[in-house]
C-alpha atoms as a PDB file:
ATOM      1  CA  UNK A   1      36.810  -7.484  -4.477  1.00  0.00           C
ATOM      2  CA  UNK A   2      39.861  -9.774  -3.660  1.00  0.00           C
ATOM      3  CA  UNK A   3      37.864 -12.643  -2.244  1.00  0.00           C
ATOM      4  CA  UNK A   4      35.203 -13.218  -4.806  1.00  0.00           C
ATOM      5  CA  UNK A   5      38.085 -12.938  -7.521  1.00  0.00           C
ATOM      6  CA  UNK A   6      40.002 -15.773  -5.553  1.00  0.00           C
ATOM      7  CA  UNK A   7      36.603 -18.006  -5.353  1.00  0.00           C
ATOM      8  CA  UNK A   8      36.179 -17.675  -9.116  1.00  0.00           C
ATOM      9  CA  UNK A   9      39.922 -18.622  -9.414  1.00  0.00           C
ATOM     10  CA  UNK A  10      39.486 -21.518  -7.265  1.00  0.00           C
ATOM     11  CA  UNK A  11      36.622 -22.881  -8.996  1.00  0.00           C
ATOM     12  CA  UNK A  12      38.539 -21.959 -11.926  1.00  0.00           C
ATOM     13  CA  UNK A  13      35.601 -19.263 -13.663  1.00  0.00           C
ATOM     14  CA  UNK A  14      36.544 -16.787 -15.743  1.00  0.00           C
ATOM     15  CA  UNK A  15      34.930 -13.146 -15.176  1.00  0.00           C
ATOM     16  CA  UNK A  16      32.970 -14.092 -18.334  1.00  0.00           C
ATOM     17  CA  UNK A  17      31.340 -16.885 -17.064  1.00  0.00           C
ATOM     18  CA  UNK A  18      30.735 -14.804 -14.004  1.00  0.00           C
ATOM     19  CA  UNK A  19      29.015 -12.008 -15.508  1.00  0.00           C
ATOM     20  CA  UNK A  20      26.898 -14.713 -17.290  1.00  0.00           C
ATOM     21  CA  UNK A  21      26.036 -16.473 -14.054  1.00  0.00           C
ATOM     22  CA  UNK A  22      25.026 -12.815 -11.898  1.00  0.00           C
ATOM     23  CA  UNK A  23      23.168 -12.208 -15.515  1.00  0.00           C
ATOM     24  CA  UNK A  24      25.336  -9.044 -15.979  1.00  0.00           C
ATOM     25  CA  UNK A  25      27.416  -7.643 -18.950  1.00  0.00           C
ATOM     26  CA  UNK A  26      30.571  -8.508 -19.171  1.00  0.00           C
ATOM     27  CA  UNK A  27      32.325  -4.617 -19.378  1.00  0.00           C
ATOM     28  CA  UNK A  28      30.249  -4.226 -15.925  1.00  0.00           C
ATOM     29  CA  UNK A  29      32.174  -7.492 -13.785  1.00  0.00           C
ATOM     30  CA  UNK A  30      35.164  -5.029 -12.673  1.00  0.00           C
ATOM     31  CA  UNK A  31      32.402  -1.964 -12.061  1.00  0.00           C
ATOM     32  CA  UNK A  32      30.584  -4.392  -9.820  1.00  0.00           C
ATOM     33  CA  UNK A  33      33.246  -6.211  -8.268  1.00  0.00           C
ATOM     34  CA  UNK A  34      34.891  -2.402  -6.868  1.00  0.00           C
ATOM     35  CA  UNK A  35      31.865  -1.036  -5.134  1.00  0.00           C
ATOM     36  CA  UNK A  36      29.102  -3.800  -4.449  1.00  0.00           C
ATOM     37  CA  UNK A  37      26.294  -3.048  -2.489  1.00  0.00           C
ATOM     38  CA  UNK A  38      24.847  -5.549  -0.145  1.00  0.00           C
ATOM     39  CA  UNK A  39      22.087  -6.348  -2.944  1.00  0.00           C
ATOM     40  CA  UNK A  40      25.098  -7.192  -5.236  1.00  0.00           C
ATOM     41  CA  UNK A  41      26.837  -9.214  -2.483  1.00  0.00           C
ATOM     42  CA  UNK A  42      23.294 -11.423  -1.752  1.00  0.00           C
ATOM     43  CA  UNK A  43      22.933 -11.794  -5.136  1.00  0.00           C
ATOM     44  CA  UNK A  44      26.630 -13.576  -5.891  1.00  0.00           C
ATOM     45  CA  UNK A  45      27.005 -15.500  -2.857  1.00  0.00           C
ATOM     46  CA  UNK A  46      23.109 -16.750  -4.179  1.00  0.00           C
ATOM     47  CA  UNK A  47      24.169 -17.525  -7.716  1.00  0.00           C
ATOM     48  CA  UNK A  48      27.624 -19.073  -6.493  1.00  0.00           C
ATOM     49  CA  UNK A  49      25.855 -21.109  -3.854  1.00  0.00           C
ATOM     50  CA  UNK A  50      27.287 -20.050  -1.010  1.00  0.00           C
ATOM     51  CA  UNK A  51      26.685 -18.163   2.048  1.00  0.00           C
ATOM     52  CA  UNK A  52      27.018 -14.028   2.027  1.00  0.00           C
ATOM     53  CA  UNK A  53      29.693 -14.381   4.925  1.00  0.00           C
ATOM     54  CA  UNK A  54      31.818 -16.602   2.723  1.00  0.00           C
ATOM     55  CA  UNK A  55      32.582 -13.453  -0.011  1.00  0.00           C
ATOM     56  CA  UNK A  56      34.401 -11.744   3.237  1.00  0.00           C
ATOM     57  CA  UNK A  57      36.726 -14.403   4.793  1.00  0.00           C
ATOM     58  CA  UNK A  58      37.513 -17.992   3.372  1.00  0.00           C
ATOM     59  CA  UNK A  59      36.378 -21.230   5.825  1.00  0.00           C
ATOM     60  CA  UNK A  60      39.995 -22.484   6.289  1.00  0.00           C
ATOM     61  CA  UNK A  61      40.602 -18.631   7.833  1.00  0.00           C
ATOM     62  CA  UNK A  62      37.789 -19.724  10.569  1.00  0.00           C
ATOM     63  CA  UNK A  63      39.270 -23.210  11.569  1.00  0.00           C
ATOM     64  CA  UNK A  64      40.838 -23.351  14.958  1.00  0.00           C
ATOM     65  CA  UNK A  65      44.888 -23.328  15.833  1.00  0.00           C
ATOM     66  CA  UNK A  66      46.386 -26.477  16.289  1.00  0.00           C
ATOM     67  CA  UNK A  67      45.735 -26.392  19.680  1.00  0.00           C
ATOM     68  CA  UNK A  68      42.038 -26.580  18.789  1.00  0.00           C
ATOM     69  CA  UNK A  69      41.211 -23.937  21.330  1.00  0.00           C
ATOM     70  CA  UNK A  70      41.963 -20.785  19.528  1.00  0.00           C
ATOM     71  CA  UNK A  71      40.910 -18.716  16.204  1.00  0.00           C
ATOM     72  CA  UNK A  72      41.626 -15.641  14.615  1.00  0.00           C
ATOM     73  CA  UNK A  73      39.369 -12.466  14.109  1.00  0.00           C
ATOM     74  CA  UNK A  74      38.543 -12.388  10.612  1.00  0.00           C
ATOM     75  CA  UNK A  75      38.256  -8.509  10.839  1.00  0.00           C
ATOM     76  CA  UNK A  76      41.518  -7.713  13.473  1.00  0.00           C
ATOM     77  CA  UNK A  77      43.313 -11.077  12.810  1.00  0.00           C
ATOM     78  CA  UNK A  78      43.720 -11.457  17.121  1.00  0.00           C
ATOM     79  CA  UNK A  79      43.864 -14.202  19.072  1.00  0.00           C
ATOM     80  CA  UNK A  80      40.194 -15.474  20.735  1.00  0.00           C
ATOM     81  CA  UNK A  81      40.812 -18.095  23.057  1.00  0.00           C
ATOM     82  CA  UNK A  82      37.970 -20.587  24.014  1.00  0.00           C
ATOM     83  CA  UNK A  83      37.277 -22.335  26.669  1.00  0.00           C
ATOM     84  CA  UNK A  84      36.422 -26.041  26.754  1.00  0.00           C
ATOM     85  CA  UNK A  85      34.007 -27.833  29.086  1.00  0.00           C
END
């Protein structure tokens, strides 16, 4: 999966060190990585400290427009507008 490969490039982990931290084998990262199933996904974002959600769409794609009043759909990449009181 592209996102969990750029978080281990960010925090600059090699696949190795991955498979050592999920406590897999090494030859099984890429297997893993193509079809994960949600167990797999709870048990990364777990052993990488973060939350689930965070494997799917990076924070800075979640912070609001300039304008401070609108932010993208992580899944359709639209508009949503909000309203502020």
């Amino acid at each position: 999966m592209d996102r969990i490969e750029e978080i281990l490039k960010n925090r600059g982990m090699s696949k190795s060190a991955f498979a050592e931290l999920i406590g897999i084998k090494k030859q099984n990262v890429n297997a893993l990585l193509k079809n994960p199933t949600r167990e797999t996904y709870e048990r990364i974002a777990k052993a990488m400290n973060i939350p689930m959600w965070q494997l799917f769409i990076s924070p800075e794609d979640l912070l609001p427009k300039s304008n401070h009043t609108e932010l993208s759909c992580p899944h359709c990449g639209g508009q949503l507008n909000i309203k502020i009181e």
